[in-house]
Protein backbone atom coordinates (compact mmCIF):
# COMPACT_ATOMS: atom_id res chain seq x y z
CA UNK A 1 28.77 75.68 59.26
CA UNK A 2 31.54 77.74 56.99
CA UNK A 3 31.82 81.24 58.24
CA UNK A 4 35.22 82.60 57.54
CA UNK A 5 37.22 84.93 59.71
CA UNK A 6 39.90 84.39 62.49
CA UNK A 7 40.35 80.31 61.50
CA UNK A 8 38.59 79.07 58.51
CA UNK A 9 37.01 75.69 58.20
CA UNK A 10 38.16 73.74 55.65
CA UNK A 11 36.58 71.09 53.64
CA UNK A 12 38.61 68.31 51.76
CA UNK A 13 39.11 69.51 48.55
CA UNK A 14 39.38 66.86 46.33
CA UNK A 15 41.92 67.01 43.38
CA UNK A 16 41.02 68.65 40.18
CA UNK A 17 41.49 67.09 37.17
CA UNK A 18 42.75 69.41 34.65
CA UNK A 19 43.03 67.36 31.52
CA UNK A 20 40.58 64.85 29.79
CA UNK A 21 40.38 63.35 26.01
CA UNK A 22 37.31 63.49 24.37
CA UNK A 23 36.37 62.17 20.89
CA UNK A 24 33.42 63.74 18.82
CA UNK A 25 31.83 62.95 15.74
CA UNK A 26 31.76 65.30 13.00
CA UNK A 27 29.10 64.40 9.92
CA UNK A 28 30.13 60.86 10.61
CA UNK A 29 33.58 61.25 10.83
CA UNK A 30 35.18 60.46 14.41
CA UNK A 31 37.66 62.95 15.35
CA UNK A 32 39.64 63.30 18.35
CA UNK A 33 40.19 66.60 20.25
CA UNK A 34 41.18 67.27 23.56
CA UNK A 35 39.04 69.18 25.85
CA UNK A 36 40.90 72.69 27.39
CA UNK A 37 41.35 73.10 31.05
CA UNK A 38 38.77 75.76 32.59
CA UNK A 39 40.34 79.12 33.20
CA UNK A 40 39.88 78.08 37.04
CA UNK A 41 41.72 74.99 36.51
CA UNK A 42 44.67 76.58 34.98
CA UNK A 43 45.02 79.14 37.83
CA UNK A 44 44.65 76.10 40.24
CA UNK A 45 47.28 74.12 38.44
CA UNK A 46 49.81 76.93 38.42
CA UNK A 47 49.40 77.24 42.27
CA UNK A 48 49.72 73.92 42.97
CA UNK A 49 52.93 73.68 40.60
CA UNK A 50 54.49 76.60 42.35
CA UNK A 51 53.66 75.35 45.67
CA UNK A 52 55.98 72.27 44.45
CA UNK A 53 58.82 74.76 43.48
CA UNK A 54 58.45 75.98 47.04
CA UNK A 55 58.50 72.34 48.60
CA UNK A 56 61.26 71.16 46.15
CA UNK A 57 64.81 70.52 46.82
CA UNK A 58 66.93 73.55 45.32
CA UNK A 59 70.81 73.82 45.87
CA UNK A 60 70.40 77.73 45.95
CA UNK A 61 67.58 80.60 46.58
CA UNK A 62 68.09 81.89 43.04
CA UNK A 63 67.29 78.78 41.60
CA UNK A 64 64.24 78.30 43.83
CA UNK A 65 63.12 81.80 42.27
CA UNK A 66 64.25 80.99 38.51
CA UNK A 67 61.85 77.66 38.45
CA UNK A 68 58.75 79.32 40.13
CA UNK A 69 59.51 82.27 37.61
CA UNK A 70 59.32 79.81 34.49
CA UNK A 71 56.02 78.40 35.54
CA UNK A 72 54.78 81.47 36.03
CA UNK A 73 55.66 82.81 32.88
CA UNK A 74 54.34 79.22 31.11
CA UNK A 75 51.12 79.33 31.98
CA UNK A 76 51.29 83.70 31.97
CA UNK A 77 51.97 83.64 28.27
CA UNK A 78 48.98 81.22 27.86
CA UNK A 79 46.32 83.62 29.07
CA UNK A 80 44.18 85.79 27.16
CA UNK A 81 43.28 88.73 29.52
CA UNK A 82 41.46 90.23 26.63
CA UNK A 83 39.30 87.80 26.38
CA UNK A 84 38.76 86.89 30.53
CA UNK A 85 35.34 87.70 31.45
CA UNK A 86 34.63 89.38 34.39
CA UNK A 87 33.99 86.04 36.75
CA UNK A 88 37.55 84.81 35.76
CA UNK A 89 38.66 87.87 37.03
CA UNK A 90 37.12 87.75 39.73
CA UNK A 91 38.93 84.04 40.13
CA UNK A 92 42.39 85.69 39.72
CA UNK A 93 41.68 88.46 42.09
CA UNK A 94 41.20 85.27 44.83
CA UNK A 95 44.39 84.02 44.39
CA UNK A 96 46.80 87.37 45.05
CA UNK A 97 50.16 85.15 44.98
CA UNK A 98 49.26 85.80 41.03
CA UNK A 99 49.39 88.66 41.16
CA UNK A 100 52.52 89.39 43.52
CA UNK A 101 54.90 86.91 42.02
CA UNK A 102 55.73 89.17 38.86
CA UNK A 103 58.75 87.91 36.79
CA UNK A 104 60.73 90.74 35.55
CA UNK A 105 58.38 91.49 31.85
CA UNK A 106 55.88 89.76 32.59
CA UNK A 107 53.76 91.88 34.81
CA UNK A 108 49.93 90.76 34.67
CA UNK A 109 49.05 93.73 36.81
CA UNK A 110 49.26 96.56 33.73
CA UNK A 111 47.77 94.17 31.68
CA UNK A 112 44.69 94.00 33.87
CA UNK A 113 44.77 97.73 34.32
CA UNK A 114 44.53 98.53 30.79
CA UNK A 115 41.15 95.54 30.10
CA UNK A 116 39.32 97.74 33.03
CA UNK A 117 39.88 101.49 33.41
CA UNK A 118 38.28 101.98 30.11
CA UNK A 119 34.92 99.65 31.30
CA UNK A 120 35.17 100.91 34.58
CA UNK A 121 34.53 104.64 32.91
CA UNK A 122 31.34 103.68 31.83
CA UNK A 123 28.15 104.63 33.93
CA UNK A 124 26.63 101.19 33.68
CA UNK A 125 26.38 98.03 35.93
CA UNK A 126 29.18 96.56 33.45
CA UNK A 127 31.01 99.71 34.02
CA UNK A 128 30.78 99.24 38.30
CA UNK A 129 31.99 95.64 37.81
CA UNK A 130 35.26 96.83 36.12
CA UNK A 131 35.50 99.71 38.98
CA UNK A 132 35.01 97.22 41.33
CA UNK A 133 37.40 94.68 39.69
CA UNK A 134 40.01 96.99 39.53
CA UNK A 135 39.63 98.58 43.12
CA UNK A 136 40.07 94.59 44.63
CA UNK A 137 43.34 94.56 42.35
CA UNK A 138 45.01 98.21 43.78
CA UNK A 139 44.20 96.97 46.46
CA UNK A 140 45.92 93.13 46.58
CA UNK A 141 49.11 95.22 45.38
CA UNK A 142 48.90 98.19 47.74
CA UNK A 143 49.35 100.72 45.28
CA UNK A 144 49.66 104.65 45.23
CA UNK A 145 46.10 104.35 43.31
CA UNK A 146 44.55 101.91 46.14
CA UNK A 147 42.57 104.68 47.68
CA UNK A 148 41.54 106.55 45.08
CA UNK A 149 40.48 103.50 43.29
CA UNK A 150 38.28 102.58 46.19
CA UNK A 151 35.67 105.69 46.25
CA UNK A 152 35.63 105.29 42.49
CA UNK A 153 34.29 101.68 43.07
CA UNK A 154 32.07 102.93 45.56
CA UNK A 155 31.05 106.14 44.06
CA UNK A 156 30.26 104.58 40.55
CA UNK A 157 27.11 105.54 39.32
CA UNK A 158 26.33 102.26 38.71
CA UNK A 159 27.66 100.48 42.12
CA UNK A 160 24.45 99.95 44.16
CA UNK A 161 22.76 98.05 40.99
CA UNK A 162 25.48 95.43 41.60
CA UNK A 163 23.45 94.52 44.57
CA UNK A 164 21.16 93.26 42.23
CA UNK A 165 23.09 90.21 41.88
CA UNK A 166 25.57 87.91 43.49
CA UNK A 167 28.13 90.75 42.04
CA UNK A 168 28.12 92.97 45.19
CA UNK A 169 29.02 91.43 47.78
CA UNK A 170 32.95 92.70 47.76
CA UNK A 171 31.44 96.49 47.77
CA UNK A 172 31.38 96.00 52.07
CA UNK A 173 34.82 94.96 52.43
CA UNK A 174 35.61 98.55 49.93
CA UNK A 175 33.84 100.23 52.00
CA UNK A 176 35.35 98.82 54.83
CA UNK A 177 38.64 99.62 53.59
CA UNK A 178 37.98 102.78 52.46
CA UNK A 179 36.78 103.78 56.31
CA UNK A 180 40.28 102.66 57.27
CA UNK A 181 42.35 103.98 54.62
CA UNK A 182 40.90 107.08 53.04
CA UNK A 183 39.94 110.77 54.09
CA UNK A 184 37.20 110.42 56.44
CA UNK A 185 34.98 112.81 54.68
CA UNK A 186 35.11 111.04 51.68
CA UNK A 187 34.86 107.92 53.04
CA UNK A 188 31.35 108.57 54.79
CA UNK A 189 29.90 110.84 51.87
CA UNK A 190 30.92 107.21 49.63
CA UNK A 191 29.06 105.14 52.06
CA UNK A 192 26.09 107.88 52.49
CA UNK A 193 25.56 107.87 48.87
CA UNK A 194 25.91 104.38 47.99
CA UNK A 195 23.07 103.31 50.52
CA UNK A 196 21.02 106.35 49.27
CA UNK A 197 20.38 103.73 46.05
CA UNK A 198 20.18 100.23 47.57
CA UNK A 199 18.26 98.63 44.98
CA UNK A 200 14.82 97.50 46.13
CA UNK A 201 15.70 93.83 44.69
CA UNK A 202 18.89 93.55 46.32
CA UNK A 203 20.09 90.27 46.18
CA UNK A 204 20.27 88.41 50.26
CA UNK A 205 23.52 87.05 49.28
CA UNK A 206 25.45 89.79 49.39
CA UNK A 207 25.79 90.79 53.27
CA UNK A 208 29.55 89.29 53.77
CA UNK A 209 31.35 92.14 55.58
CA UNK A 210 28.17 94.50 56.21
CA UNK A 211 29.02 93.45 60.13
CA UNK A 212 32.43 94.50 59.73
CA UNK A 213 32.41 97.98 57.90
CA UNK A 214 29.49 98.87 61.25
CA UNK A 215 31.77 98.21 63.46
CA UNK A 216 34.77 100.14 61.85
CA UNK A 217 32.07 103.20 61.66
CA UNK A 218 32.01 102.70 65.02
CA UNK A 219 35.40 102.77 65.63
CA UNK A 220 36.52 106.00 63.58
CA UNK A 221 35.08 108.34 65.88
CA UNK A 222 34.56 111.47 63.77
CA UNK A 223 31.08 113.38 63.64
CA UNK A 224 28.75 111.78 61.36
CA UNK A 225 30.35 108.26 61.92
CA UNK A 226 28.20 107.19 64.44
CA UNK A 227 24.76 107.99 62.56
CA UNK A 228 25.81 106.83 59.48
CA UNK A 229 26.83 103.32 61.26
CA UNK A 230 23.41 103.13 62.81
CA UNK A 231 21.99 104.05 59.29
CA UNK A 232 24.01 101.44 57.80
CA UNK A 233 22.07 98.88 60.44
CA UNK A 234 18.98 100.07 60.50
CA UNK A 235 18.58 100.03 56.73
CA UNK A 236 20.45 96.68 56.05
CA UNK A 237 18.30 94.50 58.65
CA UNK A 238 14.59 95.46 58.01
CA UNK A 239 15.96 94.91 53.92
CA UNK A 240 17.55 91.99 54.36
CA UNK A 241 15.17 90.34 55.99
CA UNK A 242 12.32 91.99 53.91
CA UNK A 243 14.30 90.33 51.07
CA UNK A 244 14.64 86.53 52.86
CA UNK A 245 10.73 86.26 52.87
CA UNK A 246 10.14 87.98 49.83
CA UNK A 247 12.26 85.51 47.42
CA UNK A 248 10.82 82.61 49.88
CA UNK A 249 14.21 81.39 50.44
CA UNK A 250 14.94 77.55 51.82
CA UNK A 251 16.68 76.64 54.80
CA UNK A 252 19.88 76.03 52.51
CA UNK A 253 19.84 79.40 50.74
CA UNK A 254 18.62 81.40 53.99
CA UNK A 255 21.35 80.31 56.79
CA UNK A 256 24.15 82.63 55.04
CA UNK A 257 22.09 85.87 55.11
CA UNK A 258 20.16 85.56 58.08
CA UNK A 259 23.58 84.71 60.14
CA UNK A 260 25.48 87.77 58.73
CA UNK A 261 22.41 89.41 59.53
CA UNK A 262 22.98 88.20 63.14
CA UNK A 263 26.37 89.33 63.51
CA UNK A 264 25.42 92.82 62.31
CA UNK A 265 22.08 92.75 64.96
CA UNK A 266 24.42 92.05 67.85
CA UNK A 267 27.20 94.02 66.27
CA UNK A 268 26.32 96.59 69.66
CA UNK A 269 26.47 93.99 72.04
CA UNK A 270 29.96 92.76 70.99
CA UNK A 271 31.73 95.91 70.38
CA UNK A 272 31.40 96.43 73.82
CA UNK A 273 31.28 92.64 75.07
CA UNK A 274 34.91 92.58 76.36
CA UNK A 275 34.56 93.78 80.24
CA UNK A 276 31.08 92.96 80.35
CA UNK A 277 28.59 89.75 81.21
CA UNK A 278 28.58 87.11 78.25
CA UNK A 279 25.60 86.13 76.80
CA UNK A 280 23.94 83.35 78.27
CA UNK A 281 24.16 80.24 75.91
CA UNK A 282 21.41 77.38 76.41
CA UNK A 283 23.00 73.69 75.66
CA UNK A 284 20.92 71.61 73.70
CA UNK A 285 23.62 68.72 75.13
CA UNK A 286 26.15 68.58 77.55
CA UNK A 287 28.84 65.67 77.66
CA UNK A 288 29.13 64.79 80.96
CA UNK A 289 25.32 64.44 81.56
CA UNK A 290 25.15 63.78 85.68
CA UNK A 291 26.49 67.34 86.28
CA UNK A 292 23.14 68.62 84.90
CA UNK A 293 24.70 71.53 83.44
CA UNK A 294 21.93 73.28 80.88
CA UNK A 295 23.71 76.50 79.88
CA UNK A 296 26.25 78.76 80.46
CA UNK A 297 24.95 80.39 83.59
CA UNK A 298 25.39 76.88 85.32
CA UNK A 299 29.09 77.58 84.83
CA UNK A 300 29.43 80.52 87.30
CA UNK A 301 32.05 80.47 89.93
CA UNK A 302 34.31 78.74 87.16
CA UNK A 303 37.07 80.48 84.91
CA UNK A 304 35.16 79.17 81.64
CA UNK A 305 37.61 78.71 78.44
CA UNK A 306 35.06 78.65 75.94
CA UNK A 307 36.45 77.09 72.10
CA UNK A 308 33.66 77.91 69.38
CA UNK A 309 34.58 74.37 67.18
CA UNK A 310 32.68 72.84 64.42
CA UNK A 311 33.31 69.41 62.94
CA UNK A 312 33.15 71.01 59.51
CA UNK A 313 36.29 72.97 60.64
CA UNK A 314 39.71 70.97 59.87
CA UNK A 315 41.76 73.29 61.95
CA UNK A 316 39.45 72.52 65.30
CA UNK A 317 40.40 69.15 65.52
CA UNK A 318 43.72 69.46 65.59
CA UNK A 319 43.14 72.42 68.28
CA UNK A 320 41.89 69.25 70.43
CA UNK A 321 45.89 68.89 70.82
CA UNK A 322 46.27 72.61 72.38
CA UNK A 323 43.31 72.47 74.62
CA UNK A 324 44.53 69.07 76.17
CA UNK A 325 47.48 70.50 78.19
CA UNK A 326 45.43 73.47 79.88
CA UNK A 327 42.60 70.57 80.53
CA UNK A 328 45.11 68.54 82.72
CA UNK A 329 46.92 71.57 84.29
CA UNK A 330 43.73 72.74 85.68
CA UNK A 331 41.58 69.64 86.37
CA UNK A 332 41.40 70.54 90.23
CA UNK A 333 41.43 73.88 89.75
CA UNK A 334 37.87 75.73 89.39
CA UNK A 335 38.70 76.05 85.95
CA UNK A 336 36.13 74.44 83.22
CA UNK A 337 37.00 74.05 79.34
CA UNK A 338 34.08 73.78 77.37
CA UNK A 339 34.02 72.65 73.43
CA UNK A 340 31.19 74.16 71.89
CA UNK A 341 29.97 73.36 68.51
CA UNK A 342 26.76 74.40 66.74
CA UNK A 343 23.84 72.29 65.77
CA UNK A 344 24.77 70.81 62.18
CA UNK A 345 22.90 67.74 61.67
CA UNK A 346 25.97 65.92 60.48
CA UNK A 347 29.63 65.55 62.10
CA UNK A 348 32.82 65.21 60.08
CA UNK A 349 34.59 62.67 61.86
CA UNK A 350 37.89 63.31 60.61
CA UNK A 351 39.59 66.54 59.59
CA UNK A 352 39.69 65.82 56.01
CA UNK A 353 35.48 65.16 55.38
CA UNK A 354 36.31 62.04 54.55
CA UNK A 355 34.39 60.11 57.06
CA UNK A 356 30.74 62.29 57.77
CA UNK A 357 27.90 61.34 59.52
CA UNK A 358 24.21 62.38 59.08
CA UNK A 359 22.09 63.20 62.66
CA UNK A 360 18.93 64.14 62.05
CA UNK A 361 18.30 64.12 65.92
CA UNK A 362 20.70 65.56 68.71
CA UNK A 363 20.99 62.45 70.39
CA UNK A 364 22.65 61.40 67.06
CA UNK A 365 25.03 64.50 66.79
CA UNK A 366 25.98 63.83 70.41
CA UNK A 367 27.05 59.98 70.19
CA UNK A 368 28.93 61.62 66.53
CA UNK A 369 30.71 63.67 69.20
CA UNK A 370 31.90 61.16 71.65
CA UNK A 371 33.34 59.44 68.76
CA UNK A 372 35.32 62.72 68.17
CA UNK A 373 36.14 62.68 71.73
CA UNK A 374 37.29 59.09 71.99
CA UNK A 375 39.35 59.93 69.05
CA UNK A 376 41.39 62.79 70.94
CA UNK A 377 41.28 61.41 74.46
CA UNK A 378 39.11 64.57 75.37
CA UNK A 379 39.15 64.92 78.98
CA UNK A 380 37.31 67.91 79.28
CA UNK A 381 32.93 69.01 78.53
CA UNK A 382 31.58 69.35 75.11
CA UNK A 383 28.52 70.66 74.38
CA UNK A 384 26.43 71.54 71.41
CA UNK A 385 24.21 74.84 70.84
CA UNK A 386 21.26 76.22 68.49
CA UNK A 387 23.08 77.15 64.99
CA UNK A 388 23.11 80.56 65.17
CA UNK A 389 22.41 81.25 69.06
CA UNK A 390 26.39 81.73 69.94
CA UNK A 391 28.06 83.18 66.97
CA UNK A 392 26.79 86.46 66.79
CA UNK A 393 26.87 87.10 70.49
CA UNK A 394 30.78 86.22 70.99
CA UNK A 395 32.04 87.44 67.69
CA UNK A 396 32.37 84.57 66.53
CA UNK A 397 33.16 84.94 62.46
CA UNK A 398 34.91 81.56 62.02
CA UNK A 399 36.31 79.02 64.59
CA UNK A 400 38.27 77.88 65.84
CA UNK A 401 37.56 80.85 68.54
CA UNK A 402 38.15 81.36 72.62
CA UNK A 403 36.75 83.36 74.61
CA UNK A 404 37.34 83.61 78.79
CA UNK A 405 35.35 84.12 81.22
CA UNK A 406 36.27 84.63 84.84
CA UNK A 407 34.12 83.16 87.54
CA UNK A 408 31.21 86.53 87.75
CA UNK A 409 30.74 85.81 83.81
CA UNK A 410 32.37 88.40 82.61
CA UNK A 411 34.07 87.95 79.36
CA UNK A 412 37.82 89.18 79.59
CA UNK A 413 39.02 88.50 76.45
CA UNK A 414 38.54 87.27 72.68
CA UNK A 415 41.76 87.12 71.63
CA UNK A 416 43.30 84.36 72.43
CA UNK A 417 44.07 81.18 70.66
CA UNK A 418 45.08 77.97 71.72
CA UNK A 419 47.34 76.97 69.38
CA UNK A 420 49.45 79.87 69.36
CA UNK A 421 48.57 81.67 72.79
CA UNK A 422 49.32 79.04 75.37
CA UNK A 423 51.79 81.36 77.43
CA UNK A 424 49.10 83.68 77.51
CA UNK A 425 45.83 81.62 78.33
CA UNK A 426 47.75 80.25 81.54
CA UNK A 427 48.83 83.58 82.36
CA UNK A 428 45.18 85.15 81.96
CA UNK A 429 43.81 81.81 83.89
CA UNK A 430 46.17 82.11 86.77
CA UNK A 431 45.20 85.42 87.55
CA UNK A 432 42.02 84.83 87.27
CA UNK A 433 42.31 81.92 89.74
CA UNK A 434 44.44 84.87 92.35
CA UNK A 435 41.41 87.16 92.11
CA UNK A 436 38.96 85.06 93.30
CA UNK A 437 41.57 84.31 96.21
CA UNK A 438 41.77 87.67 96.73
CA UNK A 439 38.19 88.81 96.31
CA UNK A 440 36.38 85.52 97.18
């Protein structure tokens, strides 16, 4: 599981290699050449070498500054943006500290301006790309031009064809922004027309942040708003899914979709979750097996901390550390922590992927756990859940996430995180625990 918002889960990356020798023949002849780094590689390398200026030992600030300049401007002065096509854009565009760390005169940001506005101006798919491409860029540097360059993207004649494709998918978060940022009018009439020419192929992949720009609809309140967010859902869902059994999609291809899918079906339900009665959650296993707790419900009469984990999640097992304290403060307490994790059929051991376990069966996953458990002293319940049964319910984007019940089963807030909120979780929990004193 790899869904990305609040805390990401992280995967061991293992290190690139950016140089090799190779020899080749040539009409007998055996010449050696050496093989170029990949423009990916060359971005990754310049990260990683500034990230050493920035853990190096520097008798002053300025210096600090001058070295990460000069490999900046090294590897700068190497790059063809001419000649960058539109994916290794794309790759820059992910890595923004590239684009903010400017050394006076050597400015990639102009540079990139002048390769796109004049492909963005045509009315073709190409021509939507650049648009879009240069829309993600005003908007990494917060420009004067950020807005305007967002309902161009949008607007472009040839913008819903990019839904054709993998190429897309960045068109929600515009939106998105563009709900936040620019006039309100403009901003719906952009949306209106762009769904007005979904493409009847659209490609299932591209449904990132569909979840997200309904619920800032939603949230801006003006007339129109509302019925174009419900639009938005309506239309999106009977596609998408339209889509998934058209192109016969696998298990492997189908999970992405069909959970953003999820999170934009339930996207009602937790808008308005906070102050209301969680979702039930059925447990496929529960740690402590005699208390023959099933599901959530069993829980009632509890203040239930609730931490979405996943083993595939780096970050969640060293959140083991922050739930451990509010475990032992309120072991006698009718207070109940609860680690949930989905379904996977495999457990990362170890934060880093480097020890992972297959389990085909649940019985497998669970023993997987324990071993987790054992590892962190774990005092409190785990459980595990279907896949996709929790997430959309809870708002749950990427883990590690909390959410708090009080003893009715009403959630009180989604907020919170362990590892940074531990003034506030006792706080919330304590009077929790003085309500149901006062209100038995």
């Amino acid at each position: 599981m790899s869904p990305t918002s609040g805390g990401q889960p992280m995967r061991h990356l293992l290190p690139t290699v950016l140089l090799a020798a190779v020899f080749a023949a040539c009409l007998g002849a055996g010449a050696a050449t050496d093989q170029q780094p990949t423009f990916e590689q060359t971005m990754q390398r310049m990260l990683e070498r500034l990230d050493e200026v920035d853990k190096g030992d520097f008798p002053t600030r300025e210096e600090r500054r001058a070295r990460g300049d000069a490999v900046f401007i090294e590897t700068a002065n190497s790059l063809d943006l001419d000649a960058l096509t539109f994916d290794e854009i794309g790759m820059l565009l992910q890595r923004p500290r590239l684009l903010l760390h400017q050394p006076s005169g050597h400015d990639l940001r102009p540079r990139l301006r002048e390769r796109l506005r004049p492909l963005a101006a045509n009315n073709t798919a190409e021509g939507a790309h650049a648009a879009l491409l240069l829309a993600r860029l005003e908007n990494i540097v917060a420009s004067d031009e950020t807005t305007p360059a967002l309902l161009r993207a949008i607007t472009h004649p040839g913008a819903a064809t990019l839904w054709s494709d993998h190429r897309g998918d960045p068109l929600w978060g515009l939106c998105n922004r563009a709900v936040r940022d620019a006039p309100p009018t403009a901003a719906l009439d952009a949306i209106s027309a762009l769904l007005d020419n979904v493409p009847p192929d659209f490609e299932p992949g591209n449904f990132s942040s569909i979840d997200n720009l309904y619920e800032s609809l939603i949230g801006l309140r003006v007339d129109r708003a509302a019925a174009l967010a419900q639009r938005l859902r309506d239309t999106m869902l009977a596609l998408g899914r339209e889509r998934i059994e058209a192109l016969g999609l696998d298990e492997d291809d189908r999970w992405w979709p069909e959970l953003r899918l999820a999170f934009l079906e339930h996207a009602p339900v937790r808008i308005s979750l906070v102050g209301s009665t969680g979702p039930d959650i059925e447990f496929y296993w529960w740690s402590d097996e005699d208390e023959g707790v099933t599901r959530l419900a069993d829980l009632r009469g509890h203040v239930v901390i609730l931490s979405f984990w996943s083993s595939d999640c780096g970050f969640c097992h060293f959140n083991f550390e922050s739930l451990a304290p509010l475990a032992e403060r309120y072991r006698d307490k009718p207070v109940r922590i609860v680690s949930l994790a989905p379904r996977n059929g495999y457990v990362m051991l170890d934060p880093y992927g480097e020890e992972t376990v297959t389990t085909p069966s649940i019985a497998e996953e669970a023993e997987a756990t324990r071993q987790i458990m054992r590892e962190h002293s774990a005092s409190w319940p785990f459980a595990i859940a279907e896949k996709l049964e929790y997430v959309p319910h809870y708002g749950v984007r990427g883990v590690p996430r909390m959410a708090v019940l009080d003893q009715r089963g009403v959630v009180r807030t989604l907020e919170l995180d362990a590892r940074v909120h531990k003034e506030a979780i006792i706080e919330l929990i304590d009077s929790l625990l003085a309500e149901q004193v006062a209100h038995p």
